[in-house]
Protein backbone atom coordinates (compact mmCIF):
# COMPACT_ATOMS: atom_id res chain seq x y z
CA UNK A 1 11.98 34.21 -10.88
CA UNK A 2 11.08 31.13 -12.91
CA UNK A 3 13.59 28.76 -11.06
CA UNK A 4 12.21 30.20 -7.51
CA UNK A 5 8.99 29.22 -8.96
CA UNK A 6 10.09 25.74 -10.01
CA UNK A 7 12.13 25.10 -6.57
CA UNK A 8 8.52 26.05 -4.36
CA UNK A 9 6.72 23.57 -6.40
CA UNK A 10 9.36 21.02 -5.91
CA UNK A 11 9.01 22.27 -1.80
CA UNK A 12 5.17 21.82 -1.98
CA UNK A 13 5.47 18.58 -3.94
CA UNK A 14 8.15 17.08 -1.08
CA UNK A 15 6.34 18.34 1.44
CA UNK A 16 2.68 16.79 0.12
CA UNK A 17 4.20 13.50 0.00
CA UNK A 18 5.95 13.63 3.21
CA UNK A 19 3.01 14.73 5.26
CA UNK A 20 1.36 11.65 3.79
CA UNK A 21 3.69 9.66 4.64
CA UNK A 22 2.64 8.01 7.54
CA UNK A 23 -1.13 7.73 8.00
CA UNK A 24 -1.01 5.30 10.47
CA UNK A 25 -0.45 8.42 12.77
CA UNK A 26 -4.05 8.88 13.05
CA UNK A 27 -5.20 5.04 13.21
CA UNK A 28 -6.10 3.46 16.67
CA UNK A 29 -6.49 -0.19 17.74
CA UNK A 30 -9.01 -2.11 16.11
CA UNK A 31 -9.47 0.28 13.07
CA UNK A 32 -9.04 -1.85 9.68
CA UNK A 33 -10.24 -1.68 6.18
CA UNK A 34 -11.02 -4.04 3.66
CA UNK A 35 -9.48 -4.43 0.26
CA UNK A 36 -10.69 -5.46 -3.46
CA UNK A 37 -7.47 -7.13 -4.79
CA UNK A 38 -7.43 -7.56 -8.83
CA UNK A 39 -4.05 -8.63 -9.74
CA UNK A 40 -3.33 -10.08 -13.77
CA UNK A 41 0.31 -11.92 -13.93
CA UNK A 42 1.53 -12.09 -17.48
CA UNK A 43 3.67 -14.81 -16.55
CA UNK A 44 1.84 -16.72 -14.64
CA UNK A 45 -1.88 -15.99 -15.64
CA UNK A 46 -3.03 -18.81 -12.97
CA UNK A 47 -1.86 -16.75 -10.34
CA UNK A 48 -3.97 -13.68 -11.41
CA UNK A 49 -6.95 -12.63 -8.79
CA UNK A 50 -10.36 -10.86 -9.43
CA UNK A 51 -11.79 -8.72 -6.29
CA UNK A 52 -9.71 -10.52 -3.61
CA UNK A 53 -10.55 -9.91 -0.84
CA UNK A 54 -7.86 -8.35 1.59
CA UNK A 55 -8.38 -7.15 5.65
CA UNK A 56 -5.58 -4.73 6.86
CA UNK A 57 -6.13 -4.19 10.65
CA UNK A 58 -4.47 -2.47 13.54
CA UNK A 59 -3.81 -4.56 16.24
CA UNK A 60 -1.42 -2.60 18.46
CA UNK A 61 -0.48 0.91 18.81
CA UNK A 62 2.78 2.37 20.02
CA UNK A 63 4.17 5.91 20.88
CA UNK A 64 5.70 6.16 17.46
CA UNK A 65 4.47 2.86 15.72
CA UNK A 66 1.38 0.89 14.99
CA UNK A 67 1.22 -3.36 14.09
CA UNK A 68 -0.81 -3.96 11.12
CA UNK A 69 -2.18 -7.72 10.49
CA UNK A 70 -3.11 -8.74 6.59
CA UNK A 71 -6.09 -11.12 6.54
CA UNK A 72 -7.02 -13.82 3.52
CA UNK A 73 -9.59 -15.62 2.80
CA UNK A 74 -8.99 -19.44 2.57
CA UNK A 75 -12.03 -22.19 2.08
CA UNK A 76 -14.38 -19.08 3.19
CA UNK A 77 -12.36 -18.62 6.66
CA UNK A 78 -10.25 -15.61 7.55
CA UNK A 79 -6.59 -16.39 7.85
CA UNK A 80 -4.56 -15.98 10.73
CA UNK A 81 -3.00 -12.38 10.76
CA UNK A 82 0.36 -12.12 9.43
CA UNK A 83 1.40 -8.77 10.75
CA UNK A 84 4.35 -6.13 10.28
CA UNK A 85 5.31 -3.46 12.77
CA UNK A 86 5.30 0.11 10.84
CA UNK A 87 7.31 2.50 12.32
CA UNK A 88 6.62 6.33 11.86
CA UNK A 89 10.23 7.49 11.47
CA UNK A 90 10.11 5.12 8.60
CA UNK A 91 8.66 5.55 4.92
CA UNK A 92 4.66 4.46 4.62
CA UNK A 93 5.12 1.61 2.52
CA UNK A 94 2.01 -0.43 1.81
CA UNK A 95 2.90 -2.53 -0.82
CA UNK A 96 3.48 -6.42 0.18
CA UNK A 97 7.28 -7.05 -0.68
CA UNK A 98 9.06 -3.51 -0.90
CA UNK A 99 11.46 -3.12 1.99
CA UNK A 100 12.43 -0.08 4.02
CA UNK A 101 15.59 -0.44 1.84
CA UNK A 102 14.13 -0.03 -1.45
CA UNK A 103 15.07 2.86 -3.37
CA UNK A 104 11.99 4.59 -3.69
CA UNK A 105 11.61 8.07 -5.98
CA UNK A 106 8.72 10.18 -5.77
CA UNK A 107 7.70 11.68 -9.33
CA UNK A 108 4.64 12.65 -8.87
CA UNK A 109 2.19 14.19 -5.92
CA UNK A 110 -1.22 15.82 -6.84
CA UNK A 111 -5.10 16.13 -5.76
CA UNK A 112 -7.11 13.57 -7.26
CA UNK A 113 -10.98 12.06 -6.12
CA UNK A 114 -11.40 8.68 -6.01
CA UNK A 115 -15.11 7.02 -5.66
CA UNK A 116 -15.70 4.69 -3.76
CA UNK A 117 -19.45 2.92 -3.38
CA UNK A 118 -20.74 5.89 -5.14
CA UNK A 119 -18.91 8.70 -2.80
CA UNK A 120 -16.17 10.39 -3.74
CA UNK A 121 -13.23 11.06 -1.18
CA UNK A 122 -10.56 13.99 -1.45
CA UNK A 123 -6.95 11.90 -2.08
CA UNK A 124 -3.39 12.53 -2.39
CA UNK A 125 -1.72 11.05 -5.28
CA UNK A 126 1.68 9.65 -5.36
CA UNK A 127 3.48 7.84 -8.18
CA UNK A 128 6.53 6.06 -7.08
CA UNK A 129 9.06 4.29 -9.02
CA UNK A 130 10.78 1.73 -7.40
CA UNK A 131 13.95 -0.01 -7.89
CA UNK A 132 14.85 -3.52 -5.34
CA UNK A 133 17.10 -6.07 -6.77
CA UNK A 134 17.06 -9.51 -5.41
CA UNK A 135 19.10 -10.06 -2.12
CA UNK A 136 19.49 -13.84 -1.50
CA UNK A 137 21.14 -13.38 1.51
CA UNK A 138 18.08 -11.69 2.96
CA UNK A 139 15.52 -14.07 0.89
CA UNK A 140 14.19 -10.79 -0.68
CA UNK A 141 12.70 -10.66 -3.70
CA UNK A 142 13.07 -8.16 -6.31
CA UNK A 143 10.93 -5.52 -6.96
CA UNK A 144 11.03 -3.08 -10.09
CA UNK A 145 8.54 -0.79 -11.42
CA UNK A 146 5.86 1.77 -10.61
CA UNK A 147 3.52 1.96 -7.49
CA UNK A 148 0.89 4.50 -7.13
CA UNK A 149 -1.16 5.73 -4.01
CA UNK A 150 -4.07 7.48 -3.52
CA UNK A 151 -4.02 8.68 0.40
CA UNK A 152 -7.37 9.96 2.26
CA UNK A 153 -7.32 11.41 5.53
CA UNK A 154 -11.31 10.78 6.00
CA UNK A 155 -10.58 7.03 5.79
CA UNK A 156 -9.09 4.50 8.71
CA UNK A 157 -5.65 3.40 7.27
CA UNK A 158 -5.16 6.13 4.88
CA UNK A 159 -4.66 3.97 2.05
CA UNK A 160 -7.92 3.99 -0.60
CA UNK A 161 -6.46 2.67 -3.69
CA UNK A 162 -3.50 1.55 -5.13
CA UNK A 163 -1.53 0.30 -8.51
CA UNK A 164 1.36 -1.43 -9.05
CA UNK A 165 3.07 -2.43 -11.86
CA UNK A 166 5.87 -4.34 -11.81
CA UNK A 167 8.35 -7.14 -12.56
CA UNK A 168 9.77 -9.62 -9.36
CA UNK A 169 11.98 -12.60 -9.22
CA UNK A 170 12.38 -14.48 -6.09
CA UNK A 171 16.17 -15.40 -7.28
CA UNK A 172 18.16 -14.11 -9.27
CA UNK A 173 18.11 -17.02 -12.08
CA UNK A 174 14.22 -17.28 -11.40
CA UNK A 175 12.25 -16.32 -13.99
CA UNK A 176 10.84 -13.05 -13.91
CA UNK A 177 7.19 -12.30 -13.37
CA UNK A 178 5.35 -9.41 -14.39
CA UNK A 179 2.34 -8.06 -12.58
CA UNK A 180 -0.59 -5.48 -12.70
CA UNK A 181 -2.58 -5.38 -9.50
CA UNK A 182 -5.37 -3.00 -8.05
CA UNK A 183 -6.12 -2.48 -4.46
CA UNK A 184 -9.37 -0.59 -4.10
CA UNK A 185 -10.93 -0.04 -0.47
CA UNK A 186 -14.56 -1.56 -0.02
CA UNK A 187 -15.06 -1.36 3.26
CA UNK A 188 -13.91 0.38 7.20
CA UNK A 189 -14.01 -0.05 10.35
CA UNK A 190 -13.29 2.15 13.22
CA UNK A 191 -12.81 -0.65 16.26
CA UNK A 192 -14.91 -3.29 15.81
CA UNK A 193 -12.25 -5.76 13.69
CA UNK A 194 -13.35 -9.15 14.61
CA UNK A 195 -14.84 -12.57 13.38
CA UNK A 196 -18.29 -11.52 11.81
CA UNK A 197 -15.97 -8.95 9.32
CA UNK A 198 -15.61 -11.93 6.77
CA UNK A 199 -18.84 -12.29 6.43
């Protein structure tokens, strides 16, 4: 009895984290949300951020896909998007520099609240280890550590906070940086993504 119990929990746990999997199911064109980006390299402490700000928008919607563009901020102007076509078959992956070829292992999925201007929202929380080695051929970095997500269905993107910590080298005889960062949602949009966002 004890083993069925601990093989349904295993079940439910799978199954939590794969019906997350892809919230950009539910998004439509023009939805986006803004992100608080607060990143500390141990490394390279110049390169560490405080509240960056971060626009993740939907620009295109397929039958089974969606096109998300990233936004910066550079001299006080928005960037031009650079954008990434997300495909639903596919694992959600919304961490900048983990590939569809990463091995990815889920550890963890439970219930958790997360606030967010004062309100709290229901989430879905996954921890994630992750384990990509450097691929020259490809010019892909490496990417080693832990990445957690906290996924709400109340908010456009899915995505309302995330932490990764990790260790990347962009060659193999590079030296190895080692990073903490924190995306936190701080503001949405349902279809009305344009030019007076930034401000």
């Amino acid at each position: 009895m004890k083993h069925i119990i601990c093989g349904f929990l295993v079940v439910v746990s799978v199954a939590l984290a794969s019906a997350q999997d892809n919230p950009f199911k539910k998004s439509t064109t023009g939805d986006w949300a803004k992100y608080l980006v607060t990143s500390q390299n141990e490394t390279v402490p110049l390169l560490s951020t405080k509240d960056q700000p971060r626009w993740r928008a939907i620009s295109n919607v397929g039958d089974d896909w969606v096109r998300c563009d990233t936004y910066l901020l550079f001299n006080g102007q928005r960037s031009s998007g650079l954008g990434a076509l997300y495909n639903f078959k596919d694992r959600f992956e919304p961490v900048p520099g983990i590939s569809q070829a990463a091995k990815v292992k889920v550890t963890s999925t439970s219930k958790e609240k997360v606030t967010i201007k004062g309100k709290q929202y229901d989430c879905t929380k996954i921890v994630r280890k992750i384990d990509q080695p450097v691929n020259e051929e490809q010019m892909e970095s490496s990417w080693i550590g832990t990445s957690t997500l906290w996924l709400c269905d109340a908010l456009p993107l899915g995505l309302a906070k995330m932490e990764n910590v990790y260790q990347t080298q962009l060659t193999k005889d590079a030296e190895v940086n080692k990073i903490k960062e924190t995306w936190l949602v701080a503001e949405t949009g349902f279809k009305d993504f344009n030019e007076e966002l930034v401000k």
